[in-house]
C-alpha atoms as a PDB file:
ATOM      1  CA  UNK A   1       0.000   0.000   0.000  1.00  0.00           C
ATOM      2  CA  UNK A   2       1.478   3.754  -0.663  1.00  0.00           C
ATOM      3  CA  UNK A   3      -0.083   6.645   1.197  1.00  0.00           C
ATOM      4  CA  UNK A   4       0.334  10.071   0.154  1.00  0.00           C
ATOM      5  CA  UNK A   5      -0.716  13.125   1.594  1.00  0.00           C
ATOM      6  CA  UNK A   6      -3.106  15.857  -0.150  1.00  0.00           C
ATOM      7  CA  UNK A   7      -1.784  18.985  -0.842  1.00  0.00           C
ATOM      8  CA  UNK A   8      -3.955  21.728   0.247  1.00  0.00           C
ATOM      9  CA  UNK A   9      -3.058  25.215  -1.661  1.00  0.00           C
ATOM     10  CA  UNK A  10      -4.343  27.089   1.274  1.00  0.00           C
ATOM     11  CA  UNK A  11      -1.517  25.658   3.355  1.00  0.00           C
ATOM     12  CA  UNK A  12       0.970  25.550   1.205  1.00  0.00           C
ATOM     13  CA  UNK A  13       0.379  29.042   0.589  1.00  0.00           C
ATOM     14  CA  UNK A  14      -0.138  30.921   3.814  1.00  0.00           C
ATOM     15  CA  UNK A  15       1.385  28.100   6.373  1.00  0.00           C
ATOM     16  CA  UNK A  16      -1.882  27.473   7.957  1.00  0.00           C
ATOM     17  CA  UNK A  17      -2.366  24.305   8.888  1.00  0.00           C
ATOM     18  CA  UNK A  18      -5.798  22.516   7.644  1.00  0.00           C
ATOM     19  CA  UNK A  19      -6.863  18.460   8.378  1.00  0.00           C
ATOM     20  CA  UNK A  20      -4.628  16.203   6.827  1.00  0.00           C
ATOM     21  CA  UNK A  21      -6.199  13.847   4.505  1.00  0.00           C
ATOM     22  CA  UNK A  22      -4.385  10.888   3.070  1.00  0.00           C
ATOM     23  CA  UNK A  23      -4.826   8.337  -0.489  1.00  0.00           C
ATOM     24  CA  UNK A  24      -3.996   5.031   0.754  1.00  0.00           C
ATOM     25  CA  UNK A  25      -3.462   3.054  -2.687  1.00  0.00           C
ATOM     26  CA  UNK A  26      -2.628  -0.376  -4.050  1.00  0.00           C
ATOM     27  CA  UNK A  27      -0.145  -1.391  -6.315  1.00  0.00           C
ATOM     28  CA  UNK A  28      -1.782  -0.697  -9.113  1.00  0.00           C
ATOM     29  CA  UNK A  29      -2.536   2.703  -8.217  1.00  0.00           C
ATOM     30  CA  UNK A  30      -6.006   2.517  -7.233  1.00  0.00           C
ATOM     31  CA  UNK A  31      -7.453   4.040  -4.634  1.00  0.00           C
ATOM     32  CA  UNK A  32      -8.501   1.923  -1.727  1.00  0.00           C
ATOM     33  CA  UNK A  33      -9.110   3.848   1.322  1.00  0.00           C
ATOM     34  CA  UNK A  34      -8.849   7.722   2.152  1.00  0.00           C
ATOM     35  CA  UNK A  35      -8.210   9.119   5.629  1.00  0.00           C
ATOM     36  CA  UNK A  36      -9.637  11.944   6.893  1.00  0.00           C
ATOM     37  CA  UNK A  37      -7.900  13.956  10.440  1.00  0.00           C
ATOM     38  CA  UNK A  38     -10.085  15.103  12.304  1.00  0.00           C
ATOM     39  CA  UNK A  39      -9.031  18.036  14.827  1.00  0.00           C
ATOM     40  CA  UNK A  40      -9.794  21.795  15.665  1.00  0.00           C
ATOM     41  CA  UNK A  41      -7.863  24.535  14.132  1.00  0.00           C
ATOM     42  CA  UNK A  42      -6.475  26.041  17.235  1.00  0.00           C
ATOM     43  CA  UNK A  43      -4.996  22.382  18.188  1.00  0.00           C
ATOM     44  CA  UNK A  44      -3.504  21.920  14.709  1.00  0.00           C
ATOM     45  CA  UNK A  45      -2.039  25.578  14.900  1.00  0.00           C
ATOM     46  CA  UNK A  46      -0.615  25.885  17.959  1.00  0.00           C
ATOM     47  CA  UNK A  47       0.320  21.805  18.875  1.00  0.00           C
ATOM     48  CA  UNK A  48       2.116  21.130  15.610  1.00  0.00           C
ATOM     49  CA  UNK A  49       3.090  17.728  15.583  1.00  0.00           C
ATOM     50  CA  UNK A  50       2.252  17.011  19.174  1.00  0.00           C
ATOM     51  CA  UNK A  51      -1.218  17.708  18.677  1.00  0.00           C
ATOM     52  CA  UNK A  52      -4.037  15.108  19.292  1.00  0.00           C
ATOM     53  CA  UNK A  53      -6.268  13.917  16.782  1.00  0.00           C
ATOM     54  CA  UNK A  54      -9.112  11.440  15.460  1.00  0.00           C
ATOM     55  CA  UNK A  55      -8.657  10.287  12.089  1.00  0.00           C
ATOM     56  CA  UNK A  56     -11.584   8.405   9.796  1.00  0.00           C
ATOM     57  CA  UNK A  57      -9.961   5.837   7.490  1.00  0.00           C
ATOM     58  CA  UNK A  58     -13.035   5.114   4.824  1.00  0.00           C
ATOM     59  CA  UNK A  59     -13.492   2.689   1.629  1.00  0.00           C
ATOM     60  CA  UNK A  60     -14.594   4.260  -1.731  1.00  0.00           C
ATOM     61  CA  UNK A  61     -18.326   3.824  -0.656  1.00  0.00           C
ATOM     62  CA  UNK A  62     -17.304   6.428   2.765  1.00  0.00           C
ATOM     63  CA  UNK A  63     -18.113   3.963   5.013  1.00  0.00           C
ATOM     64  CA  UNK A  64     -15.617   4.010   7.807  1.00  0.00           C
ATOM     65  CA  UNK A  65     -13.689   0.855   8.570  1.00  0.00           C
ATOM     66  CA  UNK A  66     -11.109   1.724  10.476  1.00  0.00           C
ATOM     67  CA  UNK A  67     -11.333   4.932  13.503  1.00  0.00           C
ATOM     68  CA  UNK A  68      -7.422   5.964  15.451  1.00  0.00           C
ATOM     69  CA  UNK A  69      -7.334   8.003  18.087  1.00  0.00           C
ATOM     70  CA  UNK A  70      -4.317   9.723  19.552  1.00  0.00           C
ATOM     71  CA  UNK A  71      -3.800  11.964  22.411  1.00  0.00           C
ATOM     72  CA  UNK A  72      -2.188  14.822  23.093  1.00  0.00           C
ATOM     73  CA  UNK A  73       2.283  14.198  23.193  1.00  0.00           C
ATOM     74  CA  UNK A  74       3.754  16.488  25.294  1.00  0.00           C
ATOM     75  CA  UNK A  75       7.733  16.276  25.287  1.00  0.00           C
ATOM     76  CA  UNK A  76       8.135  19.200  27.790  1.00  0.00           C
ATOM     77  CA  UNK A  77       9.144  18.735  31.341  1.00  0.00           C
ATOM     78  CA  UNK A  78       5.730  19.899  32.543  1.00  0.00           C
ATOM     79  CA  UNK A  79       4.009  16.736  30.943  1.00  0.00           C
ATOM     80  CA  UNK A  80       4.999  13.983  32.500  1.00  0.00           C
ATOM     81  CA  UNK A  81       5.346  10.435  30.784  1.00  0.00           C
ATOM     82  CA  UNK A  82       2.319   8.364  30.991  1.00  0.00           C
END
């Protein structure tokens, strides 16, 4: 399977980051599944990388088949490992 990113031209322009949505493919270049993020703009803006988020992974009918869930990662020392 390859998975590639969309490019949003809002983002790419101004640096503002929107939900990340992802082609997950097959060999022969089909499209099999597409995953939507799922988070609010002030967490994507100001968490970067660290952020939490939901993210929908749905067939070509949009039917979810597959829901992940991450929580916030905080690598400062005022978060302490869990």
């Amino acid at each position: 399977l390859l998975i590639k990113q969309k490019v949003e031209m809002i983002e790419a322009f101004s640096g503002f980051e929107t939900n990340n949505k992802y082609e997950v493919k097959n060999t022969m270049n089909q499209r099999v599944y597409m995953a939507v993020e799922d988070t609010c703009c002030c967490t994507r803006n100001c968490c970067g990388s660290s952020r939490p988020f939901d993210m929908k992974i749905m067939d070509n009918h949009q039917k979810e088949v597959i829901h992940l869930s991450r929580p916030l990662r905080c690598s400062s020392c005022i978060c302490p490992d869990r």
